[in-house]
Protein backbone atom coordinates (compact mmCIF):
# COMPACT_ATOMS: atom_id res chain seq x y z
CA UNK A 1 0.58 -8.92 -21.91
CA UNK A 2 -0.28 -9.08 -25.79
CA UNK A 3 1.37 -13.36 -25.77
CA UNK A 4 -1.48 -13.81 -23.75
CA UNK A 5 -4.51 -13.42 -26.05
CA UNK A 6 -2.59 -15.64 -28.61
CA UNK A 7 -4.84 -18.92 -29.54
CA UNK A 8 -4.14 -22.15 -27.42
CA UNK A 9 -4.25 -25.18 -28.74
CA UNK A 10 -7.05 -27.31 -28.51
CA UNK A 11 -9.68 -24.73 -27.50
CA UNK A 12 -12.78 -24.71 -29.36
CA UNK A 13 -15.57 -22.05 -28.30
CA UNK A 14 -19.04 -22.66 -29.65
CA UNK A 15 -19.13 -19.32 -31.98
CA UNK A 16 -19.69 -18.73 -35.02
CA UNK A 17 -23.64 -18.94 -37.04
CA UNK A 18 -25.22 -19.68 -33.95
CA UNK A 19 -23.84 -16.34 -32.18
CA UNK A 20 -24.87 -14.46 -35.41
CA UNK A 21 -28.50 -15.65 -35.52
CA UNK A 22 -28.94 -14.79 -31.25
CA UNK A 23 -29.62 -18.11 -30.43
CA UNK A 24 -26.57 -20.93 -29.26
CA UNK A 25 -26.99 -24.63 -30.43
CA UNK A 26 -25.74 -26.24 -26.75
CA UNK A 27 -25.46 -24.09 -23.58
CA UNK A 28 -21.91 -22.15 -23.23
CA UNK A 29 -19.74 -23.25 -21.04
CA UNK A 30 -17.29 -21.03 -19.73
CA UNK A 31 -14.10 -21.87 -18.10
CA UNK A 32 -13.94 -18.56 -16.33
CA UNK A 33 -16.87 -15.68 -15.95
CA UNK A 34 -15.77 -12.55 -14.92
CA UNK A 35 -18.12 -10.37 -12.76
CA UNK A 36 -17.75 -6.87 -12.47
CA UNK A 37 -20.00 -3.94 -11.17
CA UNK A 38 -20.03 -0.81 -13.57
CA UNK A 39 -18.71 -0.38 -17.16
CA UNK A 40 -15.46 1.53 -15.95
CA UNK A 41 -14.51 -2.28 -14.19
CA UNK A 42 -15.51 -4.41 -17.29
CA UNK A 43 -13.42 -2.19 -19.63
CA UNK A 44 -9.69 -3.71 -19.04
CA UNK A 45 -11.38 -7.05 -19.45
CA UNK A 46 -12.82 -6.44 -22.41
CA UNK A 47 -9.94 -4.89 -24.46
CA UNK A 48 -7.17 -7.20 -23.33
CA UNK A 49 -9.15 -10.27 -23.35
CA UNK A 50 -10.57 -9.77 -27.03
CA UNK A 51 -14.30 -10.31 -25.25
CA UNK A 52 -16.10 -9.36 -28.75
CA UNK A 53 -18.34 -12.05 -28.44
CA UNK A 54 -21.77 -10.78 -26.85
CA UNK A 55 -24.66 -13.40 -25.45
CA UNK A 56 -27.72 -11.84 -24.25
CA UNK A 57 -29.18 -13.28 -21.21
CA UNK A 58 -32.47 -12.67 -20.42
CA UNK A 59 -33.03 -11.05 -16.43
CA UNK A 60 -29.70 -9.02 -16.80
CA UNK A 61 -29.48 -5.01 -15.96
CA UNK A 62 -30.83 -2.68 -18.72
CA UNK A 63 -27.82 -1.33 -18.91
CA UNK A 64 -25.74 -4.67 -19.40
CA UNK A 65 -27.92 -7.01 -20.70
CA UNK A 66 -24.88 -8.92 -22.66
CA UNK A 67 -22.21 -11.84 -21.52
CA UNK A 68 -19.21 -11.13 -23.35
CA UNK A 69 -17.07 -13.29 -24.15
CA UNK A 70 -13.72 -14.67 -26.10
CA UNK A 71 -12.77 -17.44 -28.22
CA UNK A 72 -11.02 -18.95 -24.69
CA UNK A 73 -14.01 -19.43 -23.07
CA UNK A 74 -13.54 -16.78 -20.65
CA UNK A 75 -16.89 -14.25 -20.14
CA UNK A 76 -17.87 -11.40 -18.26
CA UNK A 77 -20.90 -10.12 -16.82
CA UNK A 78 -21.26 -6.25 -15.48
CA UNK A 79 -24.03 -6.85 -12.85
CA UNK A 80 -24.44 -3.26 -12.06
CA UNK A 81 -23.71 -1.41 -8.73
CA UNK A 82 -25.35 -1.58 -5.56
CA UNK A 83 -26.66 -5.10 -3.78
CA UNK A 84 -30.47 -5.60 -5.37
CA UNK A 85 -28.28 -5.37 -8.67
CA UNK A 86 -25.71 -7.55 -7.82
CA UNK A 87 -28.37 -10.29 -6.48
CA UNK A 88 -30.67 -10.33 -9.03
CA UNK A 89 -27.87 -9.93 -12.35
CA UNK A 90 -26.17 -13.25 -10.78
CA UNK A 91 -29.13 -15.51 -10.17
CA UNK A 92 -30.48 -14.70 -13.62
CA UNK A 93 -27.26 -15.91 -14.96
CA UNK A 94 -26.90 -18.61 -13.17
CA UNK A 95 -30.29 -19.87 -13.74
CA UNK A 96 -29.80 -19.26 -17.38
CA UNK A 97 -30.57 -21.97 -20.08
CA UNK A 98 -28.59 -20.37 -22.32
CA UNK A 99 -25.15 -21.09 -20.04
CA UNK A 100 -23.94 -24.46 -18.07
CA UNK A 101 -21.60 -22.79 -15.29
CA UNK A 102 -21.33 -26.12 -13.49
CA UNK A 103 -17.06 -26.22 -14.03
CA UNK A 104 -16.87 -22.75 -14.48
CA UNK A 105 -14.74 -20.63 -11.92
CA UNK A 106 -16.19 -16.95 -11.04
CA UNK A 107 -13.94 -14.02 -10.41
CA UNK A 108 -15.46 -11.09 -8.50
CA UNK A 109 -13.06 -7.88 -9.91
CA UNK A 110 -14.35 -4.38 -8.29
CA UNK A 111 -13.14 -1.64 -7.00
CA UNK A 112 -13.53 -0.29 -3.21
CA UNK A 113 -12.42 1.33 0.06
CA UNK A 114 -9.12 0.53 1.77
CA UNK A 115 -8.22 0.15 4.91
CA UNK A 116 -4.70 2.46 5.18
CA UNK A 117 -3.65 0.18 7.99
CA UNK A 118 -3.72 -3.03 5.58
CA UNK A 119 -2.99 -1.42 2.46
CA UNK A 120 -3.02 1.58 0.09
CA UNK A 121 -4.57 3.17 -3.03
CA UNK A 122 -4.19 0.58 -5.66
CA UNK A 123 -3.97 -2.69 -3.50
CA UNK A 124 -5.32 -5.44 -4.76
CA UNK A 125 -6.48 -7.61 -2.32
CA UNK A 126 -7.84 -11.06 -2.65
CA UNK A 127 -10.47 -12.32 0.40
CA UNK A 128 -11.18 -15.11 2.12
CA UNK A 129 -14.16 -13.37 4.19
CA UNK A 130 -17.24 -11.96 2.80
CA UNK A 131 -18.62 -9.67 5.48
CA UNK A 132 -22.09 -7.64 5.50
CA UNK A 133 -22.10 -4.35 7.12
CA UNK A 134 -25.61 -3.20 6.91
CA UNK A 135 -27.30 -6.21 8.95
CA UNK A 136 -27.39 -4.40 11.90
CA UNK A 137 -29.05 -2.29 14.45
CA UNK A 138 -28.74 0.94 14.40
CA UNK A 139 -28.92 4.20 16.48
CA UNK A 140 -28.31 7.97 16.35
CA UNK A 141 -24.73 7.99 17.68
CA UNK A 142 -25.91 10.44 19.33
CA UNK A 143 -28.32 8.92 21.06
CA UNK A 144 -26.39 5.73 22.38
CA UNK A 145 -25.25 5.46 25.56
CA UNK A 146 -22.10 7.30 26.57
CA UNK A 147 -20.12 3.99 27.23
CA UNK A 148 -20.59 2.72 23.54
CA UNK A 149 -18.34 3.32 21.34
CA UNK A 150 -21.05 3.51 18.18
CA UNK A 151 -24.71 3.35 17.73
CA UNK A 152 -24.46 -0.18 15.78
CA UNK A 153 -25.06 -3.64 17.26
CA UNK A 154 -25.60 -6.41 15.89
CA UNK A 155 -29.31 -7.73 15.40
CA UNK A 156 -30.83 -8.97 18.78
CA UNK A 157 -27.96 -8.01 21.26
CA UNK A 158 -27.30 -5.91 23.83
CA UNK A 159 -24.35 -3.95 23.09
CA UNK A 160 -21.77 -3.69 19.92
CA UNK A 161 -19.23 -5.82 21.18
CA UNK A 162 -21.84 -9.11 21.37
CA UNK A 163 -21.66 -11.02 18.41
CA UNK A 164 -25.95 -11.56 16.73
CA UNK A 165 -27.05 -15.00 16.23
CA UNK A 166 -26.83 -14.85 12.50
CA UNK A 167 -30.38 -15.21 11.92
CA UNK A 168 -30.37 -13.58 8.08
CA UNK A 169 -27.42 -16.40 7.00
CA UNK A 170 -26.11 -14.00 4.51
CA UNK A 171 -23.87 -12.02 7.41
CA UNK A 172 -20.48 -13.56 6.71
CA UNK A 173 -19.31 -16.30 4.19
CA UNK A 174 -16.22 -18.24 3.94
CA UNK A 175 -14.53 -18.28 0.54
CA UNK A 176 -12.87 -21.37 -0.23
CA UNK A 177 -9.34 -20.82 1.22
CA UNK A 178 -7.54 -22.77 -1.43
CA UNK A 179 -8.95 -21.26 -3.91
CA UNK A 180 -7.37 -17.75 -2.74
CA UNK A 181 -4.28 -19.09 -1.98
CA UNK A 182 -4.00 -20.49 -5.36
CA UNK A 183 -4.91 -17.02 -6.73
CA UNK A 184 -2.45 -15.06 -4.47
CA UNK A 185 -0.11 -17.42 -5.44
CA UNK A 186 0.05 -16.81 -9.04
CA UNK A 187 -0.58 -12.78 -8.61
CA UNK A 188 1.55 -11.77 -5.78
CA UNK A 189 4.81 -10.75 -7.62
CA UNK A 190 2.88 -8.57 -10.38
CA UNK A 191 4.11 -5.07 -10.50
CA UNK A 192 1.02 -2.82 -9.35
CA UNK A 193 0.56 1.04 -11.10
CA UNK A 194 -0.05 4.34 -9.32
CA UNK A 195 -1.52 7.40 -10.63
CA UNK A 196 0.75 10.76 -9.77
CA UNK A 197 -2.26 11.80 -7.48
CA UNK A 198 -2.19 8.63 -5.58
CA UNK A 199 1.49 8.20 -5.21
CA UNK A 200 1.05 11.91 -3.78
CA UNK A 201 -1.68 11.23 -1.19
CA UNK A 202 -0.80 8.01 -0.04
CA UNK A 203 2.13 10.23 1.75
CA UNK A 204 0.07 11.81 3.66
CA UNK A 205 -0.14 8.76 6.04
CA UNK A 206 2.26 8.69 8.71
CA UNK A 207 2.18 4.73 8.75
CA UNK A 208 2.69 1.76 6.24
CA UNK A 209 1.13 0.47 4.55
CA UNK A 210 -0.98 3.23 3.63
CA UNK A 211 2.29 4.97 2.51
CA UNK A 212 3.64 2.64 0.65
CA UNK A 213 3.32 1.47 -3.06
CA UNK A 214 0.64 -1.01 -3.80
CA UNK A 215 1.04 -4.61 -3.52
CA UNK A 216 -1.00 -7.75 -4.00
CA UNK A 217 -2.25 -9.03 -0.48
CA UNK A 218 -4.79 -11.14 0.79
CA UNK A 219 -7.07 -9.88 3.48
CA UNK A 220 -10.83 -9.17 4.29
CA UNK A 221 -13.81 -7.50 2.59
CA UNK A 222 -17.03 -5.82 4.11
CA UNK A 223 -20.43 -5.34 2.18
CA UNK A 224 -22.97 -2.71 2.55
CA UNK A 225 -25.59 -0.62 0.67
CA UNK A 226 -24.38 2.45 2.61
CA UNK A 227 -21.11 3.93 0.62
CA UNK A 228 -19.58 5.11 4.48
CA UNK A 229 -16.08 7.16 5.50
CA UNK A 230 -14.36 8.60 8.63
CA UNK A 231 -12.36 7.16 11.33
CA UNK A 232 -14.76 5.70 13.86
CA UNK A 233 -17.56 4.22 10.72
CA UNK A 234 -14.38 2.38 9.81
CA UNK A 235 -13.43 1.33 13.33
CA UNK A 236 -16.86 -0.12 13.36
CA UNK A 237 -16.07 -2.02 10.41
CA UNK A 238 -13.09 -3.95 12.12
CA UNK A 239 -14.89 -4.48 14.85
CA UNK A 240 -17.82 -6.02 13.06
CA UNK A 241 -15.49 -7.82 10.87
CA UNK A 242 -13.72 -9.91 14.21
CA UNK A 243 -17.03 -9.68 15.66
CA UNK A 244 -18.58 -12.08 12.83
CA UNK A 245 -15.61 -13.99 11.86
CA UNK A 246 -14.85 -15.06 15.29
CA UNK A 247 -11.49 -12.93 15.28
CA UNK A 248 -10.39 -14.86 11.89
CA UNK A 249 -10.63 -12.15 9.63
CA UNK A 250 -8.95 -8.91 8.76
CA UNK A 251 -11.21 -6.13 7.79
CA UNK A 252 -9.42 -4.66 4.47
CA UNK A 253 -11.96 -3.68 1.73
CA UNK A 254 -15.57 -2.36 1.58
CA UNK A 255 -17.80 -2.42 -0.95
CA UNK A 256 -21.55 -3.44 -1.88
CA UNK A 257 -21.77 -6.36 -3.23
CA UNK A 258 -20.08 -9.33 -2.54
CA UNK A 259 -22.34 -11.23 0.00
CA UNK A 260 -25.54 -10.49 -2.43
CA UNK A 261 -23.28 -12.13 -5.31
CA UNK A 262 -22.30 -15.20 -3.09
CA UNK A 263 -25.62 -15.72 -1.92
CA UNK A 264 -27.29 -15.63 -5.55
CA UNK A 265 -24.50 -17.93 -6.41
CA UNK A 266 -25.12 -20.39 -3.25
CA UNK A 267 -28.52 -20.89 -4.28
CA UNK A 268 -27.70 -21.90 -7.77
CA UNK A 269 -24.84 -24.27 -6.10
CA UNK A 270 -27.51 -25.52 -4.11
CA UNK A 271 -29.53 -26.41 -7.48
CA UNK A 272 -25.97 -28.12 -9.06
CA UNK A 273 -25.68 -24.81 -11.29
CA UNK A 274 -22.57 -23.86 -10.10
CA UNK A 275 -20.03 -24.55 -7.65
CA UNK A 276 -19.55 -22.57 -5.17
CA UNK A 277 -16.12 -23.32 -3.62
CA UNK A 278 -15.47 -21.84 -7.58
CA UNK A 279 -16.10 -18.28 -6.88
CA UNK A 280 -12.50 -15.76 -6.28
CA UNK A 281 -13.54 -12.40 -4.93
CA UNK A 282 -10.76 -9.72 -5.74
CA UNK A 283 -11.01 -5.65 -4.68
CA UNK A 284 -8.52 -2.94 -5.40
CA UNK A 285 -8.28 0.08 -2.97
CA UNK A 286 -9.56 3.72 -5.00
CA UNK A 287 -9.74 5.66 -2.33
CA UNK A 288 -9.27 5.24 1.44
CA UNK A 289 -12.12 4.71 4.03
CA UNK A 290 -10.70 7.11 6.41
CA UNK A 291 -8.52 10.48 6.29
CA UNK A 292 -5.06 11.24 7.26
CA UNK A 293 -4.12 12.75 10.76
CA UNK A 294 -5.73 16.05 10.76
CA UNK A 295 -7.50 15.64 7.43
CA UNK A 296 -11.02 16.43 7.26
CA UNK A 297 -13.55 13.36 7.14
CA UNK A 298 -16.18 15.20 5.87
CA UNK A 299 -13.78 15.98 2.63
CA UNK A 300 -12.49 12.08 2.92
CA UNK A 301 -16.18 11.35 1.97
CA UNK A 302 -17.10 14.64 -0.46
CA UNK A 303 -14.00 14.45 -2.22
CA UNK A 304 -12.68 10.82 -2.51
CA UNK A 305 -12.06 11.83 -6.43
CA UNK A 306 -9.04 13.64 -5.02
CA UNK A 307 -6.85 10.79 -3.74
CA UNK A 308 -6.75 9.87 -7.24
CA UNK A 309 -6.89 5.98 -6.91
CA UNK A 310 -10.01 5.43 -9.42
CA UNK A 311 -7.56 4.66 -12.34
CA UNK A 312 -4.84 2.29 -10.72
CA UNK A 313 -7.41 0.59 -8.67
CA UNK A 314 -9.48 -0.78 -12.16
CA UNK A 315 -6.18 -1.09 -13.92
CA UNK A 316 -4.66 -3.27 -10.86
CA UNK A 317 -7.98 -5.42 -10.68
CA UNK A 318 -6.37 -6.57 -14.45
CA UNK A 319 -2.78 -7.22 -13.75
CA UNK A 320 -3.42 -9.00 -10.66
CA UNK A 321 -6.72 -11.01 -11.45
CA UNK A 322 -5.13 -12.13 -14.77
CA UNK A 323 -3.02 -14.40 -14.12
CA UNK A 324 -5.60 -16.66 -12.27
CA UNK A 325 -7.36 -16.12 -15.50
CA UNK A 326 -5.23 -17.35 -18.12
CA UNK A 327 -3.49 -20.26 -15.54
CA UNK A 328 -7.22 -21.94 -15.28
CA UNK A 329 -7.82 -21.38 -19.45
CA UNK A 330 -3.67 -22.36 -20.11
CA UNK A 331 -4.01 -25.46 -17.55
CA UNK A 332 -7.65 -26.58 -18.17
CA UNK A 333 -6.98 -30.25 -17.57
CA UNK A 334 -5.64 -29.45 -14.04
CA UNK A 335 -8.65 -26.95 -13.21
CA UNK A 336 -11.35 -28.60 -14.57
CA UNK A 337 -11.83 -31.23 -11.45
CA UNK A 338 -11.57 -28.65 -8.55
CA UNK A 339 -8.28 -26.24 -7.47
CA UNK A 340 -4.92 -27.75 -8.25
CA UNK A 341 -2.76 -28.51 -5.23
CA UNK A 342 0.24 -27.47 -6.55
């Protein structure tokens, strides 16, 4: 991959004195601004991208308070885990001064869960759906009635299976479809890695895909605070997922940020900030949200370290959200207006 951090032709980046003194004579304008969650995610980024280049930007986490950046004008931003993170790391951004995000394409790159029957440790899946999980009722399983299947329902219904009214409008968004289809197009041939441990446990599964190797796919992603695993939480989860998407969408991923970053993002499209039909949102699969046939799911939970997908999930998140990265810097003139068609 080292031919694609050589200098292209024609780009100028706005480094230089101004970087050194802190302060930036015109607002930055990246072509692409990577967001990732926790340092482990940002790291592949950095390194192979050359992002040397730091811009501090006021209302960012304590613990990243930098944009980092390259000479291609392509940025990253480490929000921090967890959804009040996520939120209030991408509105400060996009409300910076200091940036002018109006062309500028965002790329969500984070690990999470995996659904085994959509794919497998190391999967990298791109997603048309945003979906929030914790937005819901909730009871003691225990204490639901015997004919439910699980204590959550959605927020002013009667039963699980009743789809709420949507009154929080941060339950489900719609990526823009050509967008991902653009993305998958360009990524879904790259050769994905495995770690020894996760070629090993992926066998456990008596079914594909969760026992086969990784591939690039394109399927659904679920949001919530609540880090959950076991067999019938992860039912749920499809359920909820067809539930909210009006049987559209394919429950694949789960993680806990993606509908706080699209909303903090909608607002600032609402503004002219950004664009929001701009915004890819790409997971990999480190560990799977349920166990194997007669595994325990107590230990799926307690010892997710074990299936040894940590590594070739944040390695995958590179190889496959790359090449979206370097078509939009390589073939500027064709991004810069909207998605290409072709």
């Amino acid at each position: 991959m080292r031919n694609l951090l050589r200098p292209l032709a024609g780009l100028t980046f706005a480094l230089g004195a101004a970087m050194s003194s802190g302060a930036w004579a015109a607002p930055l304008q990246p072509k692409v601004m990577l967001i990732t969650l926790f340092g482990p995610e940002a790291q592949h980024w950095i390194e192979r991208l050359q992002l040397t280049q730091k811009v501090a930007v006021p209302g960012l986490s304590a613990d990243y308070p930098d944009v980092l950046c390259n000479t291609h004008q392509v940025c990253l931003m480490t929000t921090g885990m967890g959804q009040t993170n996520a939120a209030a790391s991408t509105l400060a951004l996009s409300l910076s001064s200091q940036l002018d995000l109006r062309k500028t394409y965002f790329v969500v790159a984070g690990i999470a869960g995996i659904n085994p029957h959509e794919g497998t440790l190391g999967t990298a899946a791109w997603a048309h759906y945003l979906v929030e999980f914790g937005t819901q009722w909730e009871l003691d399983s225990r204490d639901a009635p015997k004919d439910w299947p699980t204590g959550y329902l959605g927020i002013n219904t009667k039963g699980p299976n009743e789809k709420p009214p949507l009154d929080y409008k941060t339950e489900v968004f719609e990526l823009n479809p050509a967008l991902q289809a653009k993305a998958y197009a360009l990524s879904q041939k790259v050769a994905l890695s495995e770690s020894k441990e996760s070629a090993a446990w992926r066998q456990h599964y008596p079914y594909a895909p969760a026992n086969q190797p990784p591939v690039v796919t394109r399927c659904d992603t679920l949001a919530g605070n609540t880090w959950y695993s076991g067999t019938r939480l992860s039912e749920r989860a499809q359920t909820w997922t067809k539930l909210l998407t009006d049987n559209k969408g394919t429950y694949c991923t789960t993680q806990q940020e993606d509908n706080s970053t699209y909303e903090a993002l909608l607002r600032a499209s609402r503004l002219g900030r950004v664009d929001i039909k701009r915004l890819a949102v790409l997971r990999a699969g480190s560990d799977f949200d349920r166990p194997y046939p007669g595994y325990s799911e107590v230990d799926n939970l307690l010892k997710y370290a074990d299936q040894g997908g940590f590594v070739p999930a944040l390695d995958n998140l590179y190889r496959t959200g790359n090449p979206l990265v370097q078509d939009i810097v390589s073939h500027w003139d064709q991004w810069q207006h909207g998605v290409p068609a072709h």
